[in-house]
Protein backbone atom coordinates (compact mmCIF):
# COMPACT_ATOMS: atom_id res chain seq x y z
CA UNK A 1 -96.55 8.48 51.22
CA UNK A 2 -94.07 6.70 53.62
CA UNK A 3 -92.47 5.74 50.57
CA UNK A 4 -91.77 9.03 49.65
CA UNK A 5 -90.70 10.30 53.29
CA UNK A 6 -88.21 7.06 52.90
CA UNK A 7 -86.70 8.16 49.93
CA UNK A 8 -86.46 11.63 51.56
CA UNK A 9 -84.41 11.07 54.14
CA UNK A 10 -82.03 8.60 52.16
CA UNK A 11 -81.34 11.18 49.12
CA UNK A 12 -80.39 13.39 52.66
CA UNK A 13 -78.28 10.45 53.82
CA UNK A 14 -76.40 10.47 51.17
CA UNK A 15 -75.73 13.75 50.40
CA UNK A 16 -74.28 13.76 53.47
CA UNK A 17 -72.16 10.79 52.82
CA UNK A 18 -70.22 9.15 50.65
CA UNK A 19 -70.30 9.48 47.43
CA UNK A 20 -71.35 13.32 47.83
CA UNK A 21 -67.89 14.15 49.89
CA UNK A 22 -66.18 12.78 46.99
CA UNK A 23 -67.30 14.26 44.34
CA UNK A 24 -67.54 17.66 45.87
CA UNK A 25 -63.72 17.04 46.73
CA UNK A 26 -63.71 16.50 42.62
CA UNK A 27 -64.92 18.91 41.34
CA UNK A 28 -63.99 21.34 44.48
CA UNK A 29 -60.91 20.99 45.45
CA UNK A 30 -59.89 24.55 46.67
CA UNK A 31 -62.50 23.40 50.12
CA UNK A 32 -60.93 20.38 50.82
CA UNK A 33 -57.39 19.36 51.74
CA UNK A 34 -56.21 15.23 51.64
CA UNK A 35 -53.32 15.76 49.96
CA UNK A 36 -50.28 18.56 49.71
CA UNK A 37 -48.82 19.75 46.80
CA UNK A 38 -44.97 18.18 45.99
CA UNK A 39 -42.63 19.97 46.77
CA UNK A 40 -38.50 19.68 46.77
CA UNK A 41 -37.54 18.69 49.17
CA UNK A 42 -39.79 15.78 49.52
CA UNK A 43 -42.26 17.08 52.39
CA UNK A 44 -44.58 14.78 54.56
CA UNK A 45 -47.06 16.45 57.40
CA UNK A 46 -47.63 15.09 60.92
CA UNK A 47 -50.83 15.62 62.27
CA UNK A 48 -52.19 14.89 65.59
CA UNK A 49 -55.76 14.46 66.46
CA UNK A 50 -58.05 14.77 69.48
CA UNK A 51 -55.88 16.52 72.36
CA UNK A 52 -54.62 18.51 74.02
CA UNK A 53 -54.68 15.50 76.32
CA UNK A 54 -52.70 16.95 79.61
CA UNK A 55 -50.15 13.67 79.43
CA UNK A 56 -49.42 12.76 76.12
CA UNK A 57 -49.45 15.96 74.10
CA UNK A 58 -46.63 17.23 76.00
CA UNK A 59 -44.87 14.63 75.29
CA UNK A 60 -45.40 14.03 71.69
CA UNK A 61 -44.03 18.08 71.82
CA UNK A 62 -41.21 17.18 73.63
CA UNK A 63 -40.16 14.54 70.71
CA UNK A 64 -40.35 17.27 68.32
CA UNK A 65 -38.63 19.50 70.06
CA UNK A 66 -35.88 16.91 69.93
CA UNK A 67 -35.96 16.22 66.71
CA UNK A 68 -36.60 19.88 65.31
CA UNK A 69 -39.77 18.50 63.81
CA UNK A 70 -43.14 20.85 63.07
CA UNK A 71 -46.52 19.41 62.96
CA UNK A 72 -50.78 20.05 62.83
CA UNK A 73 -52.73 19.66 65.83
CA UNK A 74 -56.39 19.18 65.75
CA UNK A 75 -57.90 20.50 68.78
CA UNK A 76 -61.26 19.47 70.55
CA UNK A 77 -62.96 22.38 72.00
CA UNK A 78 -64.27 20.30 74.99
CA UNK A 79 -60.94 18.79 75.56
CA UNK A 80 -59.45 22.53 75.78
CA UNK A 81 -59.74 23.98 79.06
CA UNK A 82 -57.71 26.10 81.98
CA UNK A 83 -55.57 23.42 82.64
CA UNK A 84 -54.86 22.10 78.77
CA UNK A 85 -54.38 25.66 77.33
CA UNK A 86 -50.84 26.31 78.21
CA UNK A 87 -50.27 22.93 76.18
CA UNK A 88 -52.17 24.66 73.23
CA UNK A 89 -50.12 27.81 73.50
CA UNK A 90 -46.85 25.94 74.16
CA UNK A 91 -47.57 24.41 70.51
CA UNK A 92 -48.14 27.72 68.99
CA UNK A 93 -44.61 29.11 70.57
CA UNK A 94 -42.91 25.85 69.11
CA UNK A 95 -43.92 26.65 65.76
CA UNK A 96 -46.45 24.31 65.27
CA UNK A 97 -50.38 24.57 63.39
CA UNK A 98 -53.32 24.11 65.09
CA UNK A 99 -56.25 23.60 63.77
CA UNK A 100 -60.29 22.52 64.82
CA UNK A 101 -61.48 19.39 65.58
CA UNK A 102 -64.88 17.78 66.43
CA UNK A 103 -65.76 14.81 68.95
CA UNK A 104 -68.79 14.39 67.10
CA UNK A 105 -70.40 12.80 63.62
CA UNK A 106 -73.80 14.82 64.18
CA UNK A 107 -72.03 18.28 62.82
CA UNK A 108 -73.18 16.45 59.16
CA UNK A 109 -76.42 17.17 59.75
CA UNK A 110 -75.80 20.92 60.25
CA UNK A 111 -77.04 23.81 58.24
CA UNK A 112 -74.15 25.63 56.50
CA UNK A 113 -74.73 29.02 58.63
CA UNK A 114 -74.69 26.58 62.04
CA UNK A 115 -71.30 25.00 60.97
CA UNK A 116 -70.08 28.20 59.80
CA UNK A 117 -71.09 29.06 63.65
CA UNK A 118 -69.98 26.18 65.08
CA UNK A 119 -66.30 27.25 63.67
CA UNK A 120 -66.42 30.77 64.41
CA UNK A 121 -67.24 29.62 68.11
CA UNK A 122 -64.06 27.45 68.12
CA UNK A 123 -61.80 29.76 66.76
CA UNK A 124 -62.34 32.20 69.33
CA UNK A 125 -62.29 30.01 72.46
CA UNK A 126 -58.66 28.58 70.86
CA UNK A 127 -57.62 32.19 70.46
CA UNK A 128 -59.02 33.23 74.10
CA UNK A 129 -57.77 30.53 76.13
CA UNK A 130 -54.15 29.80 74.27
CA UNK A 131 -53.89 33.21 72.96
CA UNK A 132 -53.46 32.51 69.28
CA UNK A 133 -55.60 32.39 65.80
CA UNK A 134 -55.33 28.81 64.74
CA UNK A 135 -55.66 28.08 60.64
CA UNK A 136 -58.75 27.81 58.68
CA UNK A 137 -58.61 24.07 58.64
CA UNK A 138 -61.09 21.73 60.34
CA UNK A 139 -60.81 18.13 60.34
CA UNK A 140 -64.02 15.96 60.57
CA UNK A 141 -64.16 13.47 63.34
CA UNK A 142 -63.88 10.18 61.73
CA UNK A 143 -63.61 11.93 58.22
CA UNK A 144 -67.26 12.36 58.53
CA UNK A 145 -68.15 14.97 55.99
CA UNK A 146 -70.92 16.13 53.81
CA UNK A 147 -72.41 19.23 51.97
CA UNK A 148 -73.27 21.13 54.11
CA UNK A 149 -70.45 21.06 56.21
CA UNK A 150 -68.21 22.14 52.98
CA UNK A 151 -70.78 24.99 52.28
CA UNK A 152 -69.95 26.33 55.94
CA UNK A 153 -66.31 26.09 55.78
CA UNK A 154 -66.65 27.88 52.33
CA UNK A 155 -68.75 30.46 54.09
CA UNK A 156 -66.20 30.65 57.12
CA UNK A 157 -62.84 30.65 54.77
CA UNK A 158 -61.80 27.26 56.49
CA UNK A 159 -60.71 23.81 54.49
CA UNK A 160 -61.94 20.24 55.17
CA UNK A 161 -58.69 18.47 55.77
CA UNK A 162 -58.21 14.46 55.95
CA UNK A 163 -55.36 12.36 55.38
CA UNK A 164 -53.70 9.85 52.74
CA UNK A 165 -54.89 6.72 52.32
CA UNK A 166 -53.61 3.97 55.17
CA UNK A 167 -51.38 6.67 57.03
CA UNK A 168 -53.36 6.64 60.21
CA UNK A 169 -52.26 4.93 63.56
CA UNK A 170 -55.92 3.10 63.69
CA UNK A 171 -54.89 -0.79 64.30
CA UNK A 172 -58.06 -2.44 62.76
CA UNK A 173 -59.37 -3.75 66.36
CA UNK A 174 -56.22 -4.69 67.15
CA UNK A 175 -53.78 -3.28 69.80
CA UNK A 176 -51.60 -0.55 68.70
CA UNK A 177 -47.87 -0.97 69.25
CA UNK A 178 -45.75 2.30 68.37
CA UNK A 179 -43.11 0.41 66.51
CA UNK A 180 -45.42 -1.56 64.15
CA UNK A 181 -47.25 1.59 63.75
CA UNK A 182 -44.05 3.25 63.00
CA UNK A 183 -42.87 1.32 60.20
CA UNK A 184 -46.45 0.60 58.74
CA UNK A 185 -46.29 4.59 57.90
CA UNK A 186 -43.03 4.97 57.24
CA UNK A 187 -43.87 2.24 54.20
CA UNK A 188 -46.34 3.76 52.70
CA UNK A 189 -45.64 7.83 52.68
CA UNK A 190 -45.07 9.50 50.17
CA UNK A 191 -44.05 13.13 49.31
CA UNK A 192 -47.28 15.52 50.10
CA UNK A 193 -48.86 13.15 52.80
CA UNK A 194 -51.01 13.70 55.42
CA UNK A 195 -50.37 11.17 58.10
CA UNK A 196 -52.15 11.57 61.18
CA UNK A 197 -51.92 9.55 64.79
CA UNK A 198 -54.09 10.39 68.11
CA UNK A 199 -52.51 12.24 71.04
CA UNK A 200 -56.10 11.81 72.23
CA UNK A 201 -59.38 10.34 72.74
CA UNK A 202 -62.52 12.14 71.48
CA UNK A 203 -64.23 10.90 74.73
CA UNK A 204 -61.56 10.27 76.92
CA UNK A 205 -58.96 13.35 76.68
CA UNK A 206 -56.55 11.33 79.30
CA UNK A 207 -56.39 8.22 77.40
CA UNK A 208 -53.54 6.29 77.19
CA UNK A 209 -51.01 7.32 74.06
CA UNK A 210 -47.67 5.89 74.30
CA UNK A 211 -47.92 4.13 71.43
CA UNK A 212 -48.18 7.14 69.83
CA UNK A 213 -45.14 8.73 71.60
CA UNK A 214 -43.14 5.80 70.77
CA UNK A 215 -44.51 5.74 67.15
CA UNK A 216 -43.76 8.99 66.22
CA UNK A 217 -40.53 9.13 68.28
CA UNK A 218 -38.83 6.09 65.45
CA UNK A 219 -41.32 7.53 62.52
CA UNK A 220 -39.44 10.80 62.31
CA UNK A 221 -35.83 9.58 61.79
CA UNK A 222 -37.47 7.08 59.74
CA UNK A 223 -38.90 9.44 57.33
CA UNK A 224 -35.53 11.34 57.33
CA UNK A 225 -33.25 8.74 56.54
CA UNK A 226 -35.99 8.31 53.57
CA UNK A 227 -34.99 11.84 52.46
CA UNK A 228 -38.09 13.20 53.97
CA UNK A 229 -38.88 16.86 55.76
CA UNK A 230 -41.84 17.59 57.58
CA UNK A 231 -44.02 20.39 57.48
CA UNK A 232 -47.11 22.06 58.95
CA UNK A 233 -50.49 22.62 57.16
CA UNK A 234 -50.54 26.55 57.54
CA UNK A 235 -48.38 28.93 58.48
CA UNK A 236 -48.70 28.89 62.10
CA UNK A 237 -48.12 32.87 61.88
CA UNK A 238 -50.93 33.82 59.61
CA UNK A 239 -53.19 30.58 59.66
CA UNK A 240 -53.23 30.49 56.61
């Protein structure tokens, strides 16, 4: 009997975890998003994760208001409040995409009509404290995904989004420094790329982000001198 229960709650494991995620992603493509199509001109796609944190994000906006540069935020509902909205609806004004993001792993072990839910919920409070829709894309925290979660986006018209392989701004343990980071990702992109960096902290939404300022700030003409133009995710106007 225990052996049974055991088995049980590993097949559930799994389905929640890799390999499942993968071979949905196969063989179901239209609910996920790691990767955009090519396009000409060569197109890469910032994304930033885990704000609005009240000091960095405006920062990181001011740097691509410099440089004329549109990107993806992922937003964390608990992270969006009075005093972070106007950040959220500053990025909307600039042109940018926002979409949802989670501070938690445990939304895996949702039913599909509770994540469906869970994303309504977070749509709505974007839209009633910044004032805008944002896109039908949610990215996992830590990439944590599983069936479930992809039935409820299904259900809810959203995408599972991710990232290209390498092009994050996590240091392996080490300290991150925003010029190492910088040319780390400006090696390995390619056209279609997700790259995504942290203008947050899923439990700290003050944390410390320079490195990510100064990353992205020597990234961008980077990428440009490469040939490169950025893009956003959706079309900020129709979220889709």
């Amino acid at each position: 009997m225990i052996w049974i229960v055991a088995l049980g709650l590993a097949l559930k494991f799994l389905s929640h975890t890799a390999p499942f995620p993968f071979l949905y992603e196969a063989f179901a493509p239209e609910h996920a998003l790691w990767r955009m199509p090519d396009t000409a001109p060569p197109t890469v796609y910032l994304t930033f994760d885990d704000g609005p944190n009240p000091e960095a994000t405006p920062a990181l906006l001011d740097v691509l208001a410099r440089t004329g540069t549109r990107a993806t935020f992922f937003v964390i509902g608990d992270h969006l409040t009075t005093e972070t909205a106007p950040i959220v609806r500053r990025a909307f004004a600039e042109g940018h995409a926002v979409g949802i993001h989670s501070n938690t792993r445990v939304l895996i072990w949702n039913t599909p009509e509770q994540f469906e839910q869970f994303l309504e919920d977070s749509a709505w409070r974007i839209e009633e404290l910044a004032g805008s829709r944002p896109c039908r894309l949610f990215r996992p925290h830590a990439g944590w995904r599983g069936g479930a979660m992809y039935a409820g986006a299904a259900r809810a018209g959203y995408r599972i989004v991710g990232w290209g392989w390498g092009l994050w701004d996590w240091n392996w343990y080490r300290r991150r420094e925003g010029g190492a980071v910088a040319a780390r990702l400006a090696r390995r992109a390619s056209a279609g790329d997700i790259i995504v960096l942290h203008d947050g902290h899923h439990e700290n939404p003050r944390a410390d982000r320079r490195y990510a300022i100064e990353a992205v700030s020597q990234l961008i003409p980077a990428l440009r001198q490469q040939g490169y133009q950025f893009g956003t995710l959706c079309d900020p106007a129709t979220g889709k």
